[in-house]
Protein backbone atom coordinates (compact mmCIF):
# COMPACT_ATOMS: atom_id res chain seq x y z
CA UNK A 1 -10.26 -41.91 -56.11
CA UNK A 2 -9.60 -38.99 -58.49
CA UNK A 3 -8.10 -36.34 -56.14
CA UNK A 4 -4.26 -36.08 -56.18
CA UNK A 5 -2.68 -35.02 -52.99
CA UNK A 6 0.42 -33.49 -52.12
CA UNK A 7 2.44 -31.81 -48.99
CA UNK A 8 4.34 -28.56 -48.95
CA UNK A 9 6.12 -29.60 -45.98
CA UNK A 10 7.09 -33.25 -44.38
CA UNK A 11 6.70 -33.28 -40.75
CA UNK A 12 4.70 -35.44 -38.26
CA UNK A 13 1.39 -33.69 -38.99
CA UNK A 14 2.13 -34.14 -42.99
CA UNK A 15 3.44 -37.98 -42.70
CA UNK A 16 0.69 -38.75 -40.58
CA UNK A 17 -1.87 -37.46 -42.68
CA UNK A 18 -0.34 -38.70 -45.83
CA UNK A 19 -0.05 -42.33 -44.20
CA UNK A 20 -4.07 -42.24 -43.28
CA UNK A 21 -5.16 -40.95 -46.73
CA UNK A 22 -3.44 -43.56 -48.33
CA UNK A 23 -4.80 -45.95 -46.82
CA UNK A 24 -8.71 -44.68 -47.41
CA UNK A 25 -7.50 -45.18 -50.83
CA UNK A 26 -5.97 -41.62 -52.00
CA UNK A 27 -2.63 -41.08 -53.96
CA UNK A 28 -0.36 -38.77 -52.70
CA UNK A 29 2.01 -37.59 -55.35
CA UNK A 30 4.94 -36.12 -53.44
CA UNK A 31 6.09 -34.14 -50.42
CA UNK A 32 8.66 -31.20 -50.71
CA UNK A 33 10.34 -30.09 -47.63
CA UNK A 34 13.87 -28.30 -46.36
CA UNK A 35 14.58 -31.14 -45.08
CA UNK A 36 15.63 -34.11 -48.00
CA UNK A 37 15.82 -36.29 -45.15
CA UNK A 38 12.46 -35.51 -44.35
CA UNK A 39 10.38 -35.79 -47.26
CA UNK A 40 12.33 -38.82 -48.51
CA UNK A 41 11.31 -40.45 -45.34
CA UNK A 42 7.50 -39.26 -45.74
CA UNK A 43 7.81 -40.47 -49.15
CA UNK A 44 9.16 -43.64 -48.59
CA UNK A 45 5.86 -44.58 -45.90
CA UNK A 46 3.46 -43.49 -48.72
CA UNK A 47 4.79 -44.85 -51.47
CA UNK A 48 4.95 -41.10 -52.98
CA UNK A 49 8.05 -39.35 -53.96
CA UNK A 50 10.02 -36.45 -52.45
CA UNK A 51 10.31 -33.68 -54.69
CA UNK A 52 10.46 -30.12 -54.93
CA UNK A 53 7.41 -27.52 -54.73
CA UNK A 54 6.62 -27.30 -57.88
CA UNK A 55 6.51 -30.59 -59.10
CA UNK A 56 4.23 -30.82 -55.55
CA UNK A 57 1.85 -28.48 -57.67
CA UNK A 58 2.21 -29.70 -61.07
CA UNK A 59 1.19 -33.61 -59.63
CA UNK A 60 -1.51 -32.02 -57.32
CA UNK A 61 -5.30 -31.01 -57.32
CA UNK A 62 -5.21 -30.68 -53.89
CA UNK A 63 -1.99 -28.88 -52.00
CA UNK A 64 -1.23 -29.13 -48.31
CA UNK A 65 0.46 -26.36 -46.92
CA UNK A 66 1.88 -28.16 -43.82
CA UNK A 67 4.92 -26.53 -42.37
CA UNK A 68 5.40 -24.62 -39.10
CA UNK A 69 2.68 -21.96 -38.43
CA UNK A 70 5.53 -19.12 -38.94
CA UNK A 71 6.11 -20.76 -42.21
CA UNK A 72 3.07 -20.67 -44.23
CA UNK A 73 2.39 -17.53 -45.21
CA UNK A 74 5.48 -16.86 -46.90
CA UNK A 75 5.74 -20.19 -48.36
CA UNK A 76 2.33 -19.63 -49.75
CA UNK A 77 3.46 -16.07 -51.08
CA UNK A 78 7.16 -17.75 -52.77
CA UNK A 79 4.64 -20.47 -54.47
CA UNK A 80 2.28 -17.84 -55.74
CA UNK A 81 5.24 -15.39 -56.86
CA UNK A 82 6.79 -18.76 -58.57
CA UNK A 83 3.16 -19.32 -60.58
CA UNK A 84 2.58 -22.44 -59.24
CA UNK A 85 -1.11 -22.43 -58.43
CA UNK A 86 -3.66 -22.53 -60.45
CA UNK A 87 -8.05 -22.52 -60.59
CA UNK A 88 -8.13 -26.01 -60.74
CA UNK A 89 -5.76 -25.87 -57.31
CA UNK A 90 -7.17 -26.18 -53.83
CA UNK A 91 -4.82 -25.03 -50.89
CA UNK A 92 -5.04 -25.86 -47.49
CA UNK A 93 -2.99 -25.61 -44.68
CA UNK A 94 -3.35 -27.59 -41.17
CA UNK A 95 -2.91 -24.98 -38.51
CA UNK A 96 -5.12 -24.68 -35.64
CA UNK A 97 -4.55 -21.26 -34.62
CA UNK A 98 -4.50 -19.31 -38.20
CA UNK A 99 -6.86 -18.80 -40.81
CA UNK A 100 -6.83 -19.38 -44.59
CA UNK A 101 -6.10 -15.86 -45.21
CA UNK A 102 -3.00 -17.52 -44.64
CA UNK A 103 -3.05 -18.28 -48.04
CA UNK A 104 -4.22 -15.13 -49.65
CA UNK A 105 -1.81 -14.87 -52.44
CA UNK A 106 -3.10 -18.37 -53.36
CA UNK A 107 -6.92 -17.15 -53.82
CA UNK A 108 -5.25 -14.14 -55.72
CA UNK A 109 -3.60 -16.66 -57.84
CA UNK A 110 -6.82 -18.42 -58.71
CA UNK A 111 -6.78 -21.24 -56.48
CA UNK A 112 -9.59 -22.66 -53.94
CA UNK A 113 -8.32 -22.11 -50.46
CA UNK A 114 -9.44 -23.59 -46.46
CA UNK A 115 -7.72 -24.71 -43.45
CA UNK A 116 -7.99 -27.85 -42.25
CA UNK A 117 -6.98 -29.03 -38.37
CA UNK A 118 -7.38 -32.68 -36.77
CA UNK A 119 -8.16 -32.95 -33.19
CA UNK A 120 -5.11 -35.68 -32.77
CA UNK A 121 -1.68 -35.50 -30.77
CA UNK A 122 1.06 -36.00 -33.64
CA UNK A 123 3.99 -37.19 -31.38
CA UNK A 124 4.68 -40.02 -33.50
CA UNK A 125 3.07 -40.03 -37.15
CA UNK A 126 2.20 -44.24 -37.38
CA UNK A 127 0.87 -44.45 -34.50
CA UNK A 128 -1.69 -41.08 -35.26
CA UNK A 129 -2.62 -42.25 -38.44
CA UNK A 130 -3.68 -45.07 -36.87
CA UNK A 131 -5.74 -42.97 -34.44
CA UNK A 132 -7.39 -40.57 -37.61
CA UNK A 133 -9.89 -42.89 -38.75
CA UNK A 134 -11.89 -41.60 -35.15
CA UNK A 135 -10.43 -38.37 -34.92
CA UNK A 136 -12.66 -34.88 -35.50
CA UNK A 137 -11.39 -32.36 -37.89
CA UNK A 138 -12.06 -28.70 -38.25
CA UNK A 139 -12.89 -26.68 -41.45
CA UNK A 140 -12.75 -23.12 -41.87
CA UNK A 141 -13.14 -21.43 -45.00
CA UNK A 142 -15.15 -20.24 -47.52
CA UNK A 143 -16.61 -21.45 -51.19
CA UNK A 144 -15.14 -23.97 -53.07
CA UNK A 145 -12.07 -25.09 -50.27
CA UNK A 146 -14.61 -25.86 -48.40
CA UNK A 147 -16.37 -27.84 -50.28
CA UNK A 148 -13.41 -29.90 -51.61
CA UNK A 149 -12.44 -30.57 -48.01
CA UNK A 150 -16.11 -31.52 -46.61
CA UNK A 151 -15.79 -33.98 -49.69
CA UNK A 152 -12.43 -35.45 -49.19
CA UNK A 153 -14.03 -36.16 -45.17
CA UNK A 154 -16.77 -38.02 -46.17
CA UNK A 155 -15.14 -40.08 -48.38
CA UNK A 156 -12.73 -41.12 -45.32
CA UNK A 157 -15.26 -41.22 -42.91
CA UNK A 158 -14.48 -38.74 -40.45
CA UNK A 159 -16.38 -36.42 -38.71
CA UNK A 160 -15.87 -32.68 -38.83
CA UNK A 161 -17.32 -29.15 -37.74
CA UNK A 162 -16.56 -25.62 -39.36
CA UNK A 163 -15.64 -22.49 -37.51
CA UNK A 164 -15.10 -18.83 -38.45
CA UNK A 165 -11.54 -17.38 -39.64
CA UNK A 166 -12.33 -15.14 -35.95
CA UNK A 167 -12.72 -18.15 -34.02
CA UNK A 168 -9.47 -20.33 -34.77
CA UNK A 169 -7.48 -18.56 -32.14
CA UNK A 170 -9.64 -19.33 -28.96
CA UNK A 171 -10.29 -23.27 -30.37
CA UNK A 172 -6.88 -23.70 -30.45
CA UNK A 173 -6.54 -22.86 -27.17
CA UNK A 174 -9.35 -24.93 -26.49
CA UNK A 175 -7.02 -28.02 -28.05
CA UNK A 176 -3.94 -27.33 -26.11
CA UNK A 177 -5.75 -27.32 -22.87
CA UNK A 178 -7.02 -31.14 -23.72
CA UNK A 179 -4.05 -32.30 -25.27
CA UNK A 180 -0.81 -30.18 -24.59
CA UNK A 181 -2.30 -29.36 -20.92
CA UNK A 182 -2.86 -32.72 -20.27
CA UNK A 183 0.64 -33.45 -20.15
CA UNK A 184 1.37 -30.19 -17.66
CA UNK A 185 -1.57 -31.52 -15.34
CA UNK A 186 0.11 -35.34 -15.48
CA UNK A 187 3.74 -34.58 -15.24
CA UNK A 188 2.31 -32.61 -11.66
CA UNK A 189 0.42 -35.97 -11.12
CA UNK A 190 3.89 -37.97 -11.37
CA UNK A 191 6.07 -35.03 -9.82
CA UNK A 192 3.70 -35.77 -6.50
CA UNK A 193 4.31 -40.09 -6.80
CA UNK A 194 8.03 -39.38 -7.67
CA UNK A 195 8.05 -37.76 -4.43
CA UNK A 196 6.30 -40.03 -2.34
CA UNK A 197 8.99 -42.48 -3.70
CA UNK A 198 6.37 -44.46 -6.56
CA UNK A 199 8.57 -44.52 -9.74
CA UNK A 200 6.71 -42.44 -12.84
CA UNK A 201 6.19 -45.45 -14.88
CA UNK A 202 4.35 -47.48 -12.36
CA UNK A 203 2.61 -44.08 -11.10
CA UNK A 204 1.30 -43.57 -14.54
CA UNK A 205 0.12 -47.22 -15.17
CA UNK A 206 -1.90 -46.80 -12.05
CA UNK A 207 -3.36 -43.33 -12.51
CA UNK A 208 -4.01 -43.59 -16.19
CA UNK A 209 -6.98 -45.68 -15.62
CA UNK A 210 -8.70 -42.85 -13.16
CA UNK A 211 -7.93 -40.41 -15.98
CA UNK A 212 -9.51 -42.46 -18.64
CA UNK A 213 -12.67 -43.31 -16.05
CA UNK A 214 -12.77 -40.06 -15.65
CA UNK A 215 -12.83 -38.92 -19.20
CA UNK A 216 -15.95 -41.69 -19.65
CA UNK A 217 -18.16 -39.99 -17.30
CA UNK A 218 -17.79 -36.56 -18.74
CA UNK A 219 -18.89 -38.76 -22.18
CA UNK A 220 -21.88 -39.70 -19.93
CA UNK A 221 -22.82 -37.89 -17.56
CA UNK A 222 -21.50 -34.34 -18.72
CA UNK A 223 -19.41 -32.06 -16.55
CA UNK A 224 -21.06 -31.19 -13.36
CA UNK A 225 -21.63 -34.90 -12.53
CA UNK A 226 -18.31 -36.31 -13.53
CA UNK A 227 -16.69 -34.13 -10.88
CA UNK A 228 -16.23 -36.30 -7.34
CA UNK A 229 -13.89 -35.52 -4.99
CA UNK A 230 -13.02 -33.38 -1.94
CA UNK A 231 -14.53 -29.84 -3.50
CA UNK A 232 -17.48 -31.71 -4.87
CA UNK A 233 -18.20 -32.76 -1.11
CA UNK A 234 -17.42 -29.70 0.24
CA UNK A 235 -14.71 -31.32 2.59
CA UNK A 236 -12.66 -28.16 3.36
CA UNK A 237 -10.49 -30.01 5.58
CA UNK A 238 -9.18 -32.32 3.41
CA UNK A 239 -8.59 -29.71 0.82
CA UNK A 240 -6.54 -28.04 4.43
CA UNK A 241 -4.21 -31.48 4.57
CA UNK A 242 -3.69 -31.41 0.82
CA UNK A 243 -2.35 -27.74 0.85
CA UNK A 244 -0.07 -28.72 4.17
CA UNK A 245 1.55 -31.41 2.27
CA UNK A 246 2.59 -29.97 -0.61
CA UNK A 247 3.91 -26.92 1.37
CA UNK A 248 5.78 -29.55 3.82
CA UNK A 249 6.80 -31.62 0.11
CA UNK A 250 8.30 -28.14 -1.14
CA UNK A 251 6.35 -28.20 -4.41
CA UNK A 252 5.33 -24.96 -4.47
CA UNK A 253 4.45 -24.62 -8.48
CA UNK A 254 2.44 -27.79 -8.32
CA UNK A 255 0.39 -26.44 -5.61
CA UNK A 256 -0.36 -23.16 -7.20
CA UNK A 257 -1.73 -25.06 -10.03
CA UNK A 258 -4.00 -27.33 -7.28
CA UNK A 259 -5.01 -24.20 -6.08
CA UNK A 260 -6.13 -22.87 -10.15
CA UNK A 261 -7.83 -25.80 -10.50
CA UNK A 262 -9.20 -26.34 -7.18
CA UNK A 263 -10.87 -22.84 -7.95
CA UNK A 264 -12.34 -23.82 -11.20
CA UNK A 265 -13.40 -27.19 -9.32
CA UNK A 266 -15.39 -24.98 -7.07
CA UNK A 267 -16.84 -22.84 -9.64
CA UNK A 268 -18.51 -26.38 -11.16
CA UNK A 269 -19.73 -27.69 -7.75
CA UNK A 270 -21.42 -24.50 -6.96
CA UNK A 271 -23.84 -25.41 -9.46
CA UNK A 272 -24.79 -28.74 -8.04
CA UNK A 273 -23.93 -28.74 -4.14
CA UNK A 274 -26.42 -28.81 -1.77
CA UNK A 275 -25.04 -26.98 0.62
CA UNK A 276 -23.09 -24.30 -1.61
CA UNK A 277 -21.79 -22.28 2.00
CA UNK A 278 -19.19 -25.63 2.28
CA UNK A 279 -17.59 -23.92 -0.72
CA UNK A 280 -16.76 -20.39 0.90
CA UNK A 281 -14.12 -21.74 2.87
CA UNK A 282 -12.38 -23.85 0.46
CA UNK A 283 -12.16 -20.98 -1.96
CA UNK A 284 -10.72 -19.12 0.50
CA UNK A 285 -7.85 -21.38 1.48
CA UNK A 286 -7.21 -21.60 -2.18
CA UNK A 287 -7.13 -18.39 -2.44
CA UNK A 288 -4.85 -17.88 0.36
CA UNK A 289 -2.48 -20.68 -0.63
CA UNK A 290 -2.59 -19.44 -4.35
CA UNK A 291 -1.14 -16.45 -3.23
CA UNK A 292 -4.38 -14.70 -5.11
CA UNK A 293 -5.04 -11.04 -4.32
């Protein structure tokens, strides 16, 4: 494949990324990064080189901007003020929550310009490049970025939706709710077997499979079905015993977030109950023990 690749940046995201690519048959040319340690590393995995910057954007048709949100604008501007893009450059950066007019003084420069954001978990970079090949990405920008990004997604296979510049902010929040979320909701879930005296590892082992069930029927079924339970009954006074016992257990922050969710729980069996009057009385002991106004 014709397009050269390189990475402004050599962190989890970038490694990752740079491992996948290379293996749906791209070359990556380099990775520049504060840290030497860093990019050597990154390097080393993609049998690329570290370097600085601008050899990054002599080597490169296509530039990944991929350091810390804070970061990229003013990396973007010291590139541009350093004449390192080009026309025949295409920059993109990988943040969910900003836009490509992140990389303004790259456009003004010439160069093709998009963000680019994979719907993964980067906690360790081999194990989510193995993970990319299924993963969803999401485009936003305009023109020729675009385009150059669309194409470098087909080629690997992956699917992919675009968004406005206006819309990145809310979809990122969108993102950390089912990934960075998921770990607030499941270190409550272990908190509660911790205290009951069931050690976290085993507790996860056996509550990871209701998650993942869980996770299938909202694949099949779609929201309102998937949700069973005591709320989706309308048994209020079950909802009554789990509110005693955390109050008893002392865990009063994980039982203001059973109470959130226990709300929102409510909201989605309203639309399918039978008998929707069941669901007066739990909101209002969630309400109550939520310390809600």
């Amino acid at each position: 494949m014709g397009l050269r690749i390189g990475f402004v940046g050599a962190g989890k995201t970038a490694t990752a990324l740079g491992i996948y690519l290379v293996s749906c048959g791209f070359e990556i040319t380099g990775y520049s990064s504060k840290s030497a340690a860093s990019a050597q590393k990154a390097a080393r995995i993609t049998a690329s080189k570290a370097c600085d910057a601008r050899q990054v954007a002599e080597g490169s048709d296509l530039i990944f901007i991929a350091t810390p949100d804070g970061s990229i604008r003013s990396v973007c501007e010291q590139m541009a003020a350093a004449g390192l893009f080009t026309e025949s450059h295409t920059v993109v950066h990988l943040s969910g929550a900003l836009s490509s007019q992140e990389l303004q003084s790259a456009r003004e420069a010439g160069s093709s310009i998009a963000s680019l954001h994979p719907l993964q978990s980067f906690a360790d970079p081999q194990e989510a490049a193995e993970k990319l090949h299924r993963t969803v990405f999401t485009l936003e920008g305009e023109g020729e970025g675009l385009t150059v990004i669309e194409g470098l997604l087909e080629s690997t296979g992956n699917s992919c939706f675009k968004i406005s510049k206006e819309s990145k902010p809310l979809y990122h929040a969108a993102a950390c709710f089912a990934s960075n979320y998921a770990v607030s909701l499941f270190s409550c879930v272990l908190e509660i077997m911790e205290h009951i005296g069931i050690d976290k590892a085993r507790a996860f082992e056996a509550m990871r499979p209701l998650a993942d069930g869980t996770l299938d029927n909202i694949s099949l079924l779609g929201i309102e079905k998937s949700l069973t339970g005591p709320i989706a009954r309308g048994d209020a006074d079950t909802v009554r015993r789990h509110m005693a016992a955390l109050e008893e257990s002392a865990l009063e922050n994980v039982q203001r977030l059973y109470c959130e969710l226990g709300l929102r729980a409510a909201q989605i069996a309203g639309k399918t109950i039978q008998s929707p009057e069941r669901l007066v009385e739990i909101e209002k002991i969630l309400k109550e023990r939520g310390r809600h106004e």
